[in-house]
PDB file of N, CA and C in Angstrom:
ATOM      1  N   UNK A   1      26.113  62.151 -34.638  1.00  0.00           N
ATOM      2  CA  UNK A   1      24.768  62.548 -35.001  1.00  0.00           C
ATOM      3  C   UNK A   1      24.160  63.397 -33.896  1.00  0.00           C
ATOM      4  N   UNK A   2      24.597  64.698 -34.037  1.00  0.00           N
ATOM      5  CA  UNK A   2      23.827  65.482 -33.363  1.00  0.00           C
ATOM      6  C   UNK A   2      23.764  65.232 -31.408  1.00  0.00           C
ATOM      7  N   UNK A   3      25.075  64.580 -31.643  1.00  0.00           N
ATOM      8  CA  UNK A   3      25.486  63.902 -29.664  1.00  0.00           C
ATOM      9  C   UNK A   3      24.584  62.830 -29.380  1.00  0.00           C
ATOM     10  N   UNK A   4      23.871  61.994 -29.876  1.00  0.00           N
ATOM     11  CA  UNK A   4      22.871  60.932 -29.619  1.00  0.00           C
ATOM     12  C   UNK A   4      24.023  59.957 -29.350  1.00  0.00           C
ATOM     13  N   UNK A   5      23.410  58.933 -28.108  1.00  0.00           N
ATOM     14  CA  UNK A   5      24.612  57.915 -27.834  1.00  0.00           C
ATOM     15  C   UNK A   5      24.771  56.519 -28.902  1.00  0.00           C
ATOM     16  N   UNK A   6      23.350  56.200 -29.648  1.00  0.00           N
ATOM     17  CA  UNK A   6      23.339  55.540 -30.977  1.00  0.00           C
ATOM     18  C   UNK A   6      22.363  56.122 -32.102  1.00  0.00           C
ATOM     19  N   UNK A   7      22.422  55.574 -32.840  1.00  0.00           N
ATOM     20  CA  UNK A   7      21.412  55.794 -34.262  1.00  0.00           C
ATOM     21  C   UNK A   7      20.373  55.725 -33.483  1.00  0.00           C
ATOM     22  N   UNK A   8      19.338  54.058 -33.160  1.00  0.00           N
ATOM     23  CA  UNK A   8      18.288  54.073 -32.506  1.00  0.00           C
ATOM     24  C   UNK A   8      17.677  55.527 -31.993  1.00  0.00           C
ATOM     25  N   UNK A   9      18.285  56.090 -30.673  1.00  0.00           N
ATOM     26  CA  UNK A   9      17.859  56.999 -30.502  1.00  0.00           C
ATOM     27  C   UNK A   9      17.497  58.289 -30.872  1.00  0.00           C
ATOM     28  N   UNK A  10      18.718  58.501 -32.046  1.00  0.00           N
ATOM     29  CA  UNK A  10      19.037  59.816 -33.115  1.00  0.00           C
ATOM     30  C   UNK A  10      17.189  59.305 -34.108  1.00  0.00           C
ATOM     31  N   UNK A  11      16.915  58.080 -34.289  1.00  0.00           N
ATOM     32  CA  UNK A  11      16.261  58.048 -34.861  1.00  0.00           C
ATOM     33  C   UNK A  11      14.553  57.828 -34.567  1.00  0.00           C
ATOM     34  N   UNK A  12      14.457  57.620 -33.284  1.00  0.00           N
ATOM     35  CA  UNK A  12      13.668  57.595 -32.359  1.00  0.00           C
ATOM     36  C   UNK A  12      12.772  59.150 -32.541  1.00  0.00           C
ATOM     37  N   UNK A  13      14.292  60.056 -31.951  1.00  0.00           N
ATOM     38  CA  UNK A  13      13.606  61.614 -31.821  1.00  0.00           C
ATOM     39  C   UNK A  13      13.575  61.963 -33.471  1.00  0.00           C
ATOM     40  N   UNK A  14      13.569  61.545 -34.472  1.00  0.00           N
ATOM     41  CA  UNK A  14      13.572  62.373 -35.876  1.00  0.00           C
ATOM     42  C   UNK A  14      12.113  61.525 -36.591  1.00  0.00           C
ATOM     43  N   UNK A  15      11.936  60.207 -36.076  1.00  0.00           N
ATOM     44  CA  UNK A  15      10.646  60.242 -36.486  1.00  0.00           C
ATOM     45  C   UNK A  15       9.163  60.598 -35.906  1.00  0.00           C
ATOM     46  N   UNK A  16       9.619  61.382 -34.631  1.00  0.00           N
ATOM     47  CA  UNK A  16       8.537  61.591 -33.767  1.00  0.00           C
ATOM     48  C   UNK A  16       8.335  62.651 -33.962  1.00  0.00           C
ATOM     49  N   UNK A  17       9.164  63.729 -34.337  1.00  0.00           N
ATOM     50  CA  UNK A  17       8.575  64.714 -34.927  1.00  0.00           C
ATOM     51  C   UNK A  17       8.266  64.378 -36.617  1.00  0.00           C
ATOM     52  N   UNK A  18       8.593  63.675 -37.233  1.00  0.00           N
ATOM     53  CA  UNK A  18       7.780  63.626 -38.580  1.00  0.00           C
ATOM     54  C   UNK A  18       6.720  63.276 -38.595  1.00  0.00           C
ATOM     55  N   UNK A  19       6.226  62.500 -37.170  1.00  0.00           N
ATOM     56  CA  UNK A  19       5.182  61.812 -37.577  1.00  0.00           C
ATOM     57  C   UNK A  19       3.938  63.121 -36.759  1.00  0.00           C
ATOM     58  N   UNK A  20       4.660  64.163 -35.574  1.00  0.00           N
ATOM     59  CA  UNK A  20       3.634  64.866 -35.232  1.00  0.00           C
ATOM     60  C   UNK A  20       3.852  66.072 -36.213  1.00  0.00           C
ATOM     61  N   UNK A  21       4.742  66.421 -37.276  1.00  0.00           N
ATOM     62  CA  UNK A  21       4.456  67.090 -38.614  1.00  0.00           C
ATOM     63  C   UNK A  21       2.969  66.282 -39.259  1.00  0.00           C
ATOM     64  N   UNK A  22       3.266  65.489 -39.261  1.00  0.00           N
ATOM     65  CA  UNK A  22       2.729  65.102 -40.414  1.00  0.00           C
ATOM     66  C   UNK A  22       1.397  64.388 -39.630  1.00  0.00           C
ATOM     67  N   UNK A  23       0.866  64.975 -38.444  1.00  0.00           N
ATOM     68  CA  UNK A  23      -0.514  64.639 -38.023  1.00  0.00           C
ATOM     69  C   UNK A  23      -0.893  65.686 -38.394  1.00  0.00           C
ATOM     70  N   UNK A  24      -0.266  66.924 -37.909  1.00  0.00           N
ATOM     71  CA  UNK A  24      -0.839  68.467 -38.203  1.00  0.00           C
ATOM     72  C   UNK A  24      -0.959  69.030 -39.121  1.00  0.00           C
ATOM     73  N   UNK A  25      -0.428  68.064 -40.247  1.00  0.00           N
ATOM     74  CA  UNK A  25      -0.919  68.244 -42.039  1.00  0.00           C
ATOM     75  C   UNK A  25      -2.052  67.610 -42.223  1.00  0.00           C
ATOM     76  N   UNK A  26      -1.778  66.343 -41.890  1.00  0.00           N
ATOM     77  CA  UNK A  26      -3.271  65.801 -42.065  1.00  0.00           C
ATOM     78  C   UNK A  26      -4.684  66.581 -41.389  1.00  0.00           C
ATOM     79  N   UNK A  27      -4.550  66.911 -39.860  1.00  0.00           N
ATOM     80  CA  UNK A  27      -5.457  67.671 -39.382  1.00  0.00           C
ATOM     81  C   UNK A  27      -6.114  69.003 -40.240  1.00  0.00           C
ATOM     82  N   UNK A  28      -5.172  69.730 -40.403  1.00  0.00           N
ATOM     83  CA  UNK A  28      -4.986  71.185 -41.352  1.00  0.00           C
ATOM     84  C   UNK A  28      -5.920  70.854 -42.519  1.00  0.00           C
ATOM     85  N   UNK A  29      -5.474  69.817 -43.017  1.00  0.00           N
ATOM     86  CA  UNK A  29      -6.507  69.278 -44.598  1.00  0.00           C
ATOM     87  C   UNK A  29      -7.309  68.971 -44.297  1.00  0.00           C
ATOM     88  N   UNK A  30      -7.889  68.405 -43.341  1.00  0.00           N
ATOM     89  CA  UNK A  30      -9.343  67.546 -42.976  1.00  0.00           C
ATOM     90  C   UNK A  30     -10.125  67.925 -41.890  1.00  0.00           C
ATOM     91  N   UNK A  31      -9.479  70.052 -41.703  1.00  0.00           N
ATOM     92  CA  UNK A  31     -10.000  70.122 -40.496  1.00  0.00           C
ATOM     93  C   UNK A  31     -11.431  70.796 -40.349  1.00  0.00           C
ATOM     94  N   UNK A  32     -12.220  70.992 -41.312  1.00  0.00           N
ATOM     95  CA  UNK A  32     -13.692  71.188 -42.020  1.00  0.00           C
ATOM     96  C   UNK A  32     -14.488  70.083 -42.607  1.00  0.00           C
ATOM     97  N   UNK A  33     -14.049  69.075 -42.565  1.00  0.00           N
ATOM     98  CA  UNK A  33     -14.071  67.895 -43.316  1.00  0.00           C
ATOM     99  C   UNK A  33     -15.646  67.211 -43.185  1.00  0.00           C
ATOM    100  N   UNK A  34     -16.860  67.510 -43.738  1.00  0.00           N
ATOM    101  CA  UNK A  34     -17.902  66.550 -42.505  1.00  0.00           C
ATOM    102  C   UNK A  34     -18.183  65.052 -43.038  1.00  0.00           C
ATOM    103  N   UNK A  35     -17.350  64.247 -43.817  1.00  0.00           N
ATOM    104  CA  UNK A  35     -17.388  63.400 -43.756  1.00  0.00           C
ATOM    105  C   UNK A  35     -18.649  62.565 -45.084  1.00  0.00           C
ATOM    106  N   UNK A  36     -18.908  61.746 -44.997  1.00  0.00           N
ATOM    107  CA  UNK A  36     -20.696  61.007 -45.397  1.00  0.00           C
ATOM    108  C   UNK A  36     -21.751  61.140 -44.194  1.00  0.00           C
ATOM    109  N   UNK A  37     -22.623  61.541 -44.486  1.00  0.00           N
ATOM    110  CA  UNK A  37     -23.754  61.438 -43.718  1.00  0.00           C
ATOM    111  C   UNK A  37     -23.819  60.331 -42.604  1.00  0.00           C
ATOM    112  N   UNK A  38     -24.051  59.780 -41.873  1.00  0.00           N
ATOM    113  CA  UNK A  38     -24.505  59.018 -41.164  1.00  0.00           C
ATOM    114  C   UNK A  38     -25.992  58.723 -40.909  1.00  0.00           C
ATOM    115  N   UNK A  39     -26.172  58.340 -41.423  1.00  0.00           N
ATOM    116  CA  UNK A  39     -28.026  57.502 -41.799  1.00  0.00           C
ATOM    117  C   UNK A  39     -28.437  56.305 -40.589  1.00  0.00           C
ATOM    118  N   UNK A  40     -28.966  56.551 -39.858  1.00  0.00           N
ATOM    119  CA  UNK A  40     -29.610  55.623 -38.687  1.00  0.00           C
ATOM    120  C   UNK A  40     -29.852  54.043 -39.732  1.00  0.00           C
ATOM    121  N   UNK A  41     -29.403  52.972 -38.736  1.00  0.00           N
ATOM    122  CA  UNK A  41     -29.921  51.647 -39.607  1.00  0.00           C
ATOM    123  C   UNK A  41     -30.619  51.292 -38.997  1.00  0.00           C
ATOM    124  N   UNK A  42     -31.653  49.938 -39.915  1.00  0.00           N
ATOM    125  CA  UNK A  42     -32.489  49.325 -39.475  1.00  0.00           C
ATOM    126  C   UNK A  42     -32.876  48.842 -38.044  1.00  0.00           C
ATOM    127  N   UNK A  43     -32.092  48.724 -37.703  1.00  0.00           N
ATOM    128  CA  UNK A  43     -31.413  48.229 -35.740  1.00  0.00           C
ATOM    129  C   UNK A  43     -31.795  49.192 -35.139  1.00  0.00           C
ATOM    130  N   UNK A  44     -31.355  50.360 -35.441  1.00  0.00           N
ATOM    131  CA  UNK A  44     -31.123  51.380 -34.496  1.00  0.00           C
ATOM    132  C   UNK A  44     -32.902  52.216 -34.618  1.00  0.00           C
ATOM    133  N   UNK A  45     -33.299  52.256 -35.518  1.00  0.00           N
ATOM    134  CA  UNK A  45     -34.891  52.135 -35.797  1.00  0.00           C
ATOM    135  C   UNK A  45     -35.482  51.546 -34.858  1.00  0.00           C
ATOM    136  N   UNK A  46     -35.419  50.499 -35.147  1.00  0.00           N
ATOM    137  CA  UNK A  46     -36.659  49.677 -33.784  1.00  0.00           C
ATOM    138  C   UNK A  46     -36.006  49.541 -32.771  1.00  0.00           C
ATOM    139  N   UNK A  47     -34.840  50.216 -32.499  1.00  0.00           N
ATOM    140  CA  UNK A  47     -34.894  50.002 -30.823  1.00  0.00           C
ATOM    141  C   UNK A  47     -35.384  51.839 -30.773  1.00  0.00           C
ATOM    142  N   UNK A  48     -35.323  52.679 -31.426  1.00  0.00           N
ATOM    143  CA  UNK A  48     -35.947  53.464 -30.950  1.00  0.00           C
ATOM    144  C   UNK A  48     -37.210  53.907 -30.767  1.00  0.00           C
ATOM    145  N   UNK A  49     -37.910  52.986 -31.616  1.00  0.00           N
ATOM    146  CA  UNK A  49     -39.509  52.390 -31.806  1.00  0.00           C
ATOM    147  C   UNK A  49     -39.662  51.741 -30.371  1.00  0.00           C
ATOM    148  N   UNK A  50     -38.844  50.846 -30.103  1.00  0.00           N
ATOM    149  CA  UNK A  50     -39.129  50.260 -28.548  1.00  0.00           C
ATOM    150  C   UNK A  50     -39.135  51.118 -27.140  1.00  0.00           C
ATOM    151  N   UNK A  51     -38.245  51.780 -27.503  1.00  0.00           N
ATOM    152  CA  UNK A  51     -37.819  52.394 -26.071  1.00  0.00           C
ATOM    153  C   UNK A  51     -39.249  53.952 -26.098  1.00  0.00           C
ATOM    154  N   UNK A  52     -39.588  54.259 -27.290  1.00  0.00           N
ATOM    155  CA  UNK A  52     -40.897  55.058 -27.279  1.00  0.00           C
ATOM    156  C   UNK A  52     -41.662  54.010 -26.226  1.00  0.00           C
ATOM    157  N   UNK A  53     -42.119  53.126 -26.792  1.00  0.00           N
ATOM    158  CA  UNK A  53     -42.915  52.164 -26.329  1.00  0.00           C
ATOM    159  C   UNK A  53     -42.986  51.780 -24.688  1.00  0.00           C
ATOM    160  N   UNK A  54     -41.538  51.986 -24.685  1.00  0.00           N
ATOM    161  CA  UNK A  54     -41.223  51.425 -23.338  1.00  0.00           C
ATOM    162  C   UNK A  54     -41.832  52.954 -22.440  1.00  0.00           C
ATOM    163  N   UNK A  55     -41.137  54.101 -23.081  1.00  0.00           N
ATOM    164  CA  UNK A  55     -41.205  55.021 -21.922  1.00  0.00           C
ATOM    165  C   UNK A  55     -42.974  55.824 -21.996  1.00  0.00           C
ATOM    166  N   UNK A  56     -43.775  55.106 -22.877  1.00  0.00           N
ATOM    167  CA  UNK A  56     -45.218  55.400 -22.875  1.00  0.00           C
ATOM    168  C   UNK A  56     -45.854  54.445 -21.558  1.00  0.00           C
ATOM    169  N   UNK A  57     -45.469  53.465 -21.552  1.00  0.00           N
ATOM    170  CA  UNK A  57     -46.032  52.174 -20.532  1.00  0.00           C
ATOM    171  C   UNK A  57     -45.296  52.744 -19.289  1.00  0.00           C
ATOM    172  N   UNK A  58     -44.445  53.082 -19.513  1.00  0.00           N
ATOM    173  CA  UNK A  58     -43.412  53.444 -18.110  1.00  0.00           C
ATOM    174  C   UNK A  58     -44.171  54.937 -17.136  1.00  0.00           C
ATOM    175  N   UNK A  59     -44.520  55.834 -18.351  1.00  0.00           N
ATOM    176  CA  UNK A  59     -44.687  57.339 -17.917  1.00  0.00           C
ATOM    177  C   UNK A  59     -45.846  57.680 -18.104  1.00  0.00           C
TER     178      UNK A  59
END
């Protein structure tokens, strides 16, 4: 197989390039991609309500 001293290794190097083929397909397809929105949650609201708060008392 191509001079490899076992399979293991013959097979080592043949899935490492399939698998960095086949990142750079995936990338290629999804590389404009923007996703769902990301919408601030409830949490993230009042701590930014707080930290106003904080840096009015502070400044």
């Amino acid at each position: 197989m191509l001079g490899f001293a076992d399979f293991g290794a013959f097979l080592g190097y043949v899935l490492t390039i399939l698998v960095t083929i086949l990142c750079i397909v995936y990338g290629f397809l999804n590389w404009n991609n923007d996703g769902e929105p990301v919408s601030p949650s409830e949490s993230d609201i009042l701590w930014e309500k707080e930290e106003k708060e904080i840096d009015e008392t502070l400044g």
